[in-house]
C-alpha atoms as a PDB file:
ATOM      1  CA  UNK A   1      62.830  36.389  48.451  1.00  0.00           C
ATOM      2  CA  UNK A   2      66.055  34.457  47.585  1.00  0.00           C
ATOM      3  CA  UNK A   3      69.020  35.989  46.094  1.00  0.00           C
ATOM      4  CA  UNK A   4      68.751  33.942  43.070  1.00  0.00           C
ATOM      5  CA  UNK A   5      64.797  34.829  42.743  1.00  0.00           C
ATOM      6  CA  UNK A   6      65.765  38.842  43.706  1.00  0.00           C
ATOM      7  CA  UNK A   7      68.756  38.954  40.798  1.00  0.00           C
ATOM      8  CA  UNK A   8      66.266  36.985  38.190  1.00  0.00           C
ATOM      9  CA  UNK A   9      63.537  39.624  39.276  1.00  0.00           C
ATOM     10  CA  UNK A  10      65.879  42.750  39.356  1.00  0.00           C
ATOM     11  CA  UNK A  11      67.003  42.385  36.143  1.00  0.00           C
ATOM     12  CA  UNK A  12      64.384  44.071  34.275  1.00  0.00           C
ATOM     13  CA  UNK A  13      63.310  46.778  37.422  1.00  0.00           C
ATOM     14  CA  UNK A  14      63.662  50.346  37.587  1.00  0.00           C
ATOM     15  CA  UNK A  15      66.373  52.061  39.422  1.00  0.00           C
ATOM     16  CA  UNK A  16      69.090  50.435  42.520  1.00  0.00           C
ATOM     17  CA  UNK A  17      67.830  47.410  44.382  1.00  0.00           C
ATOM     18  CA  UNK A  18      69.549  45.719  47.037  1.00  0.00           C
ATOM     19  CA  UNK A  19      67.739  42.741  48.866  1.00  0.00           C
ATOM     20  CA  UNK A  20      68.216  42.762  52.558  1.00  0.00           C
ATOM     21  CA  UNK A  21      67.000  39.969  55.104  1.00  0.00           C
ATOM     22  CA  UNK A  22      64.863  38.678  51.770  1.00  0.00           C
ATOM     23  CA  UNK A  23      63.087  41.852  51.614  1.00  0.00           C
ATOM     24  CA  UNK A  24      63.825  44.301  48.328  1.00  0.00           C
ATOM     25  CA  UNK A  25      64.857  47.630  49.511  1.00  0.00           C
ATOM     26  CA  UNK A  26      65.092  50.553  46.739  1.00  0.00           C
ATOM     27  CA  UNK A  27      68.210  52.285  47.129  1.00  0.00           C
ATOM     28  CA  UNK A  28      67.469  56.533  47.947  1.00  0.00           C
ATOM     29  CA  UNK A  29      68.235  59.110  45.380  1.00  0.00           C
ATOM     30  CA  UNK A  30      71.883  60.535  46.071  1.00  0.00           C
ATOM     31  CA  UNK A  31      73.867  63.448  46.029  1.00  0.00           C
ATOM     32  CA  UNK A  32      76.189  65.088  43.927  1.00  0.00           C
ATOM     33  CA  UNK A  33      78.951  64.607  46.871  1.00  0.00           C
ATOM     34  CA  UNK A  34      77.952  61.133  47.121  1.00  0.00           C
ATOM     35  CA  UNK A  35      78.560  60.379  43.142  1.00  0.00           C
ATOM     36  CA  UNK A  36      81.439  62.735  43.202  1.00  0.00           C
ATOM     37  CA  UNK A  37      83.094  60.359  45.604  1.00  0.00           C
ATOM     38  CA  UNK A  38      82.033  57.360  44.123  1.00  0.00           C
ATOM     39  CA  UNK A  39      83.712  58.468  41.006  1.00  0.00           C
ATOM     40  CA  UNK A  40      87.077  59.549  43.328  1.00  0.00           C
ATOM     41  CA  UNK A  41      87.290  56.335  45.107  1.00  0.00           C
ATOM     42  CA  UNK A  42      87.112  54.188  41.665  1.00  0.00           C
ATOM     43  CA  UNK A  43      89.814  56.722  40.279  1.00  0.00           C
ATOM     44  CA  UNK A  44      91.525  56.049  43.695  1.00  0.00           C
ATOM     45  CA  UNK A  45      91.614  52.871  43.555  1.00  0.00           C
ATOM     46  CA  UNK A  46      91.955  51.834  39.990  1.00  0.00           C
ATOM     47  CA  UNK A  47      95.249  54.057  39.761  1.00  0.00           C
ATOM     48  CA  UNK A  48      96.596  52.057  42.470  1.00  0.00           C
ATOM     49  CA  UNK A  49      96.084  48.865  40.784  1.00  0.00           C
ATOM     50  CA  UNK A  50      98.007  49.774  38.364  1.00  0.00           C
ATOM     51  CA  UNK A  51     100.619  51.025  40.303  1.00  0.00           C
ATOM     52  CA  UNK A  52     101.052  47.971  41.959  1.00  0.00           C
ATOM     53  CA  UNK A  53     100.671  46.036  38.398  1.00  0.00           C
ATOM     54  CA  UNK A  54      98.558  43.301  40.235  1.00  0.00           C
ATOM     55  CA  UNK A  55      95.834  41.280  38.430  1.00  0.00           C
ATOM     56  CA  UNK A  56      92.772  43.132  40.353  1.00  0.00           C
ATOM     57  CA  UNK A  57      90.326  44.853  38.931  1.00  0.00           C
ATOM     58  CA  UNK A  58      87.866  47.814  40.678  1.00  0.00           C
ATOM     59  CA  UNK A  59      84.353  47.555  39.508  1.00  0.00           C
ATOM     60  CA  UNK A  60      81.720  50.833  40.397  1.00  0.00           C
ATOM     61  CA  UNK A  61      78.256  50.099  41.615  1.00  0.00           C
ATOM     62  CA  UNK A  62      76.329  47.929  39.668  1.00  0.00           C
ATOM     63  CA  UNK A  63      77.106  44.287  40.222  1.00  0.00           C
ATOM     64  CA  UNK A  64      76.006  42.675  43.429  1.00  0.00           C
ATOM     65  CA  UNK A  65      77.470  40.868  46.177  1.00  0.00           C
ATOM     66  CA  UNK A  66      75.445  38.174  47.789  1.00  0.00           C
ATOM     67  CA  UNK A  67      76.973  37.551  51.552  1.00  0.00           C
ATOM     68  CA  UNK A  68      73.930  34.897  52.343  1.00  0.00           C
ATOM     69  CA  UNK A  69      70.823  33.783  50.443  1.00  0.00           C
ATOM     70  CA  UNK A  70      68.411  36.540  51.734  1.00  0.00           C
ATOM     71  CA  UNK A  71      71.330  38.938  51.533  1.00  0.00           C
ATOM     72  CA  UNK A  72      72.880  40.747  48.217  1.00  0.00           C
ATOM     73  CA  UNK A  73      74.058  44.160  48.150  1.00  0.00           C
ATOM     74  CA  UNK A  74      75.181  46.766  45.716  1.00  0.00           C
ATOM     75  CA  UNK A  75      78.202  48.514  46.792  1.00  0.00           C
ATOM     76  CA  UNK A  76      79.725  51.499  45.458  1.00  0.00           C
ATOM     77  CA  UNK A  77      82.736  49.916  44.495  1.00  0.00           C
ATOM     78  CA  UNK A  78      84.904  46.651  44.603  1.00  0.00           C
ATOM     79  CA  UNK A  79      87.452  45.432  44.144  1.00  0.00           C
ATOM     80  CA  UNK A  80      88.434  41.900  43.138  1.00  0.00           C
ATOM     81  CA  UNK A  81      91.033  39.705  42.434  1.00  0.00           C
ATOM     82  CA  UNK A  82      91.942  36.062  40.443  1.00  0.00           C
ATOM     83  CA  UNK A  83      89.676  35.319  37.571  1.00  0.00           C
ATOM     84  CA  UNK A  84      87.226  37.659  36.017  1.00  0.00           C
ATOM     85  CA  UNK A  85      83.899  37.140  36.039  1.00  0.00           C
ATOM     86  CA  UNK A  86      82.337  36.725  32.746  1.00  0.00           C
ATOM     87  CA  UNK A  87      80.353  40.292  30.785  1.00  0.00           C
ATOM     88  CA  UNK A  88      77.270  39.262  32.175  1.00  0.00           C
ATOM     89  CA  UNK A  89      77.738  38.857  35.384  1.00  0.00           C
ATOM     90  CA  UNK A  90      74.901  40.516  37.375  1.00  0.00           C
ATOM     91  CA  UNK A  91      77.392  39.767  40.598  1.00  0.00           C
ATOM     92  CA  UNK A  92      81.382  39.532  41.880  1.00  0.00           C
ATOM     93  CA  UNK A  93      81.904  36.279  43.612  1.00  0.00           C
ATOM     94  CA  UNK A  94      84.876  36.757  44.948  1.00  0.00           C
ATOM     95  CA  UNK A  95      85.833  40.971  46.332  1.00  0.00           C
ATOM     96  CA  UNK A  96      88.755  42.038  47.946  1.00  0.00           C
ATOM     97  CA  UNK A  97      87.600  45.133  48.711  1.00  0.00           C
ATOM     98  CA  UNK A  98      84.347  46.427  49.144  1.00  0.00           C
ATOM     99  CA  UNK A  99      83.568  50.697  49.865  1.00  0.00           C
ATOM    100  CA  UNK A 100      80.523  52.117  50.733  1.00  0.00           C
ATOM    101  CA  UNK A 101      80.223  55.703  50.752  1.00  0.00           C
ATOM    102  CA  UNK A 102      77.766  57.143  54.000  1.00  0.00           C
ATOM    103  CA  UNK A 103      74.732  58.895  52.464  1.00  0.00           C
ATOM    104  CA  UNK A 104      72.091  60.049  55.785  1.00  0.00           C
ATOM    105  CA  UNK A 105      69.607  57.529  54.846  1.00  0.00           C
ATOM    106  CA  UNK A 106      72.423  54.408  54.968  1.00  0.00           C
ATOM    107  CA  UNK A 107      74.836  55.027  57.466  1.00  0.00           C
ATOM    108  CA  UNK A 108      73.447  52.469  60.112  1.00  0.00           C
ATOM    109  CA  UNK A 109      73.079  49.859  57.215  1.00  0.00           C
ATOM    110  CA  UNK A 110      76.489  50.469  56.328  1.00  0.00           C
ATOM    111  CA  UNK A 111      77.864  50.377  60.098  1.00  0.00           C
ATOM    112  CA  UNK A 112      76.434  47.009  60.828  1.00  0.00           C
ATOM    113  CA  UNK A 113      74.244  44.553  58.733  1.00  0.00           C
ATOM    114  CA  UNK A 114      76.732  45.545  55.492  1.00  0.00           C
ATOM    115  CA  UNK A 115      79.624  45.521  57.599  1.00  0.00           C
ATOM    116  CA  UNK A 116      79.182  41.915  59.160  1.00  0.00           C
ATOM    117  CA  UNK A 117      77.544  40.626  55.608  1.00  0.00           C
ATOM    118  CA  UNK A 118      80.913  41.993  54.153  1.00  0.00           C
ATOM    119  CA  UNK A 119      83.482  39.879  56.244  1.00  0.00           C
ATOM    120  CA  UNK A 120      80.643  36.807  55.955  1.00  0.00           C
ATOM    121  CA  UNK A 121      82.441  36.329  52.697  1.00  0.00           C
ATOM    122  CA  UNK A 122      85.750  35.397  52.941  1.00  0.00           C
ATOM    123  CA  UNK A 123      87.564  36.518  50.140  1.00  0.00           C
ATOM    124  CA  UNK A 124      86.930  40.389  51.340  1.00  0.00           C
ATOM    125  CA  UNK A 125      90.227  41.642  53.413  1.00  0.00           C
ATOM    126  CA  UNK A 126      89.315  45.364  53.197  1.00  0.00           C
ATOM    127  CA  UNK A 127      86.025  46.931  53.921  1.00  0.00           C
ATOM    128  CA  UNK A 128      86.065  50.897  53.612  1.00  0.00           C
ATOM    129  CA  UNK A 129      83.582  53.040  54.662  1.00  0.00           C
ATOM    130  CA  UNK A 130      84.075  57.000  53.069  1.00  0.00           C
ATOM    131  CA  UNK A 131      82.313  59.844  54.504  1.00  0.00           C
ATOM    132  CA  UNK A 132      82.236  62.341  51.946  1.00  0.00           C
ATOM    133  CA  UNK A 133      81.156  65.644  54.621  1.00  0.00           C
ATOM    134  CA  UNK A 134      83.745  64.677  57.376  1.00  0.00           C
ATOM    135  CA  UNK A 135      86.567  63.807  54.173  1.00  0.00           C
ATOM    136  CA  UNK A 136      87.181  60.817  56.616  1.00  0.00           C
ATOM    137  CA  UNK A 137      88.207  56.683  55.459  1.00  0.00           C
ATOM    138  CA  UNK A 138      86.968  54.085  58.135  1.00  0.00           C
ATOM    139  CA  UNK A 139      88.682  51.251  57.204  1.00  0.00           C
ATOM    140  CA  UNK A 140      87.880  47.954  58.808  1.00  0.00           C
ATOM    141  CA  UNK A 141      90.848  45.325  58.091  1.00  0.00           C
ATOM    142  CA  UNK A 142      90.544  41.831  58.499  1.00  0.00           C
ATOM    143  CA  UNK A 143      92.700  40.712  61.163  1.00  0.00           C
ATOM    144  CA  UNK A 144      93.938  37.132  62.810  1.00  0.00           C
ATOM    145  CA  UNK A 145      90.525  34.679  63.752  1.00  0.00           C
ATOM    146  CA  UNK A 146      87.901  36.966  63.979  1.00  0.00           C
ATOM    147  CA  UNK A 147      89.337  40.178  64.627  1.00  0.00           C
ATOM    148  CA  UNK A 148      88.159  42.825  62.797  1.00  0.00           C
ATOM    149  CA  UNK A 149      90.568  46.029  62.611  1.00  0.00           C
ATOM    150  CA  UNK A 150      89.505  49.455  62.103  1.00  0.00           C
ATOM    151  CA  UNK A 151      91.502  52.652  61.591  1.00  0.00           C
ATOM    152  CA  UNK A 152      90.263  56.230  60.951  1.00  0.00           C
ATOM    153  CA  UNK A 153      91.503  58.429  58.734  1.00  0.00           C
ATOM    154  CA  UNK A 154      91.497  61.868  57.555  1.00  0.00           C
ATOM    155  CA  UNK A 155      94.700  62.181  55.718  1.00  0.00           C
ATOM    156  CA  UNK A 156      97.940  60.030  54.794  1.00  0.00           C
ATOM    157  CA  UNK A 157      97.731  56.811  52.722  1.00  0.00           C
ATOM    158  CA  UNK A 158      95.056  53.896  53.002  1.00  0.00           C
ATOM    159  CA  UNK A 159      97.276  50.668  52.905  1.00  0.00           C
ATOM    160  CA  UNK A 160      95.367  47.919  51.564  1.00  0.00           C
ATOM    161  CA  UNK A 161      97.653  44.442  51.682  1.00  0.00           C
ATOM    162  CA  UNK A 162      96.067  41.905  50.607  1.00  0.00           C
ATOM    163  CA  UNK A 163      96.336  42.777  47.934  1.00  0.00           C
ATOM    164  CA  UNK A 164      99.269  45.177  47.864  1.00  0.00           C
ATOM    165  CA  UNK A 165      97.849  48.561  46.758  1.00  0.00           C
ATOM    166  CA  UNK A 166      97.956  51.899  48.593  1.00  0.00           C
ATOM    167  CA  UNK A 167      95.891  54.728  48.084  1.00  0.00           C
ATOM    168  CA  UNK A 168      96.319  58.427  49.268  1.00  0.00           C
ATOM    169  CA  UNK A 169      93.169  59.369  51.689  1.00  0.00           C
ATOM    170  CA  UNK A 170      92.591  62.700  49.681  1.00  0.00           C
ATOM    171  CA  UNK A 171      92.473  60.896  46.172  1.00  0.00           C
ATOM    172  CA  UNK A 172      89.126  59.272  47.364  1.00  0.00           C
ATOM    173  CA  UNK A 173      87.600  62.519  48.023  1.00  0.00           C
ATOM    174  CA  UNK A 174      86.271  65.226  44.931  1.00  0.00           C
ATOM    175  CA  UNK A 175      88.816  68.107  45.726  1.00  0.00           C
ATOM    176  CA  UNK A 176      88.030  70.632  48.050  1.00  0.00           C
END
């Protein structure tokens, strides 16, 4: 299936889809730490838009983001830049930002077909990847050429230029 045939198809379905190498994969139940986080991160995130008083805007899961035509995947939140898309959107065309947050049944999706489908698109700068049990941020940066940067943290401040907005490590998390 295409990404154009999976979003004219999804519409009307039951529950998360994502569509991976053309197939349709049904996104897993998940669990109150993984919501709770989800929630955090937007918070997170939104609050340091504003901060910075840049014209971004943080979106939670929901809209898609194709990276190829057999490819479109529903992150837990993004962030994106420039124009908004219009109310009807079913996906962002052009993220800054993309999180994930590592539920048992995703984490090798997340560590490799997301992450290269991710920097695929080249308007993402900043992909980060939350686990909520270890409290830890793996952020992967885009670097010079193809260099991909990644840093691991547990604590401190998540610098995310482009496009200018910092966010403290524990905000992301539900409190302890």
């Amino acid at each position: 299936m295409s990404a154009d045939e999976f979003l004219a198809w999804a519409e009307g379905q039951e529950g998360r889809l994502e569509l991976h190498d053309g197939a349709v994969v049904a996104m897993s139940p998940e669990r109150v730490v993984h919501t709770r986080t989800k929630g955090e991160v937007f918070f997170a995130l939104r609050s340091a838009i504003l901060r910075a008083g840049i014209p971004c805007r943080v979106y939670p899961d929901g809209p898609g983001l194709r990276v190829n035509s057999g490819n479109l995947f529903e992150p837990d939140a993004i962030v994106a830049c420039g124009p908004p898309p219009h109310d009807n959107a079913l996906e962002i065309t052009n993220p800054a930002i993309v999180v994930e947050v590592l539920s048992p049944s995703t984490a090798a999706i997340d560590h490799g077909l997301k992450l290269m489908g991710y920097f695929s698109l080249p308007s993402v700068e900043h992909y980060l990847i939350l686990d909520p049990d270890r409290r830890v941020v793996i952020h992967h940066k885009r670097g010079q050429g193809d260099i991909i940067e990644t840093r691991i943290l547990s604590e401190g401040v998540v610098r995310l230029d482009p496009p200018g907005i910092e966010a403290p490590v524990a905000e992301m998390f539900p409190p302890a």
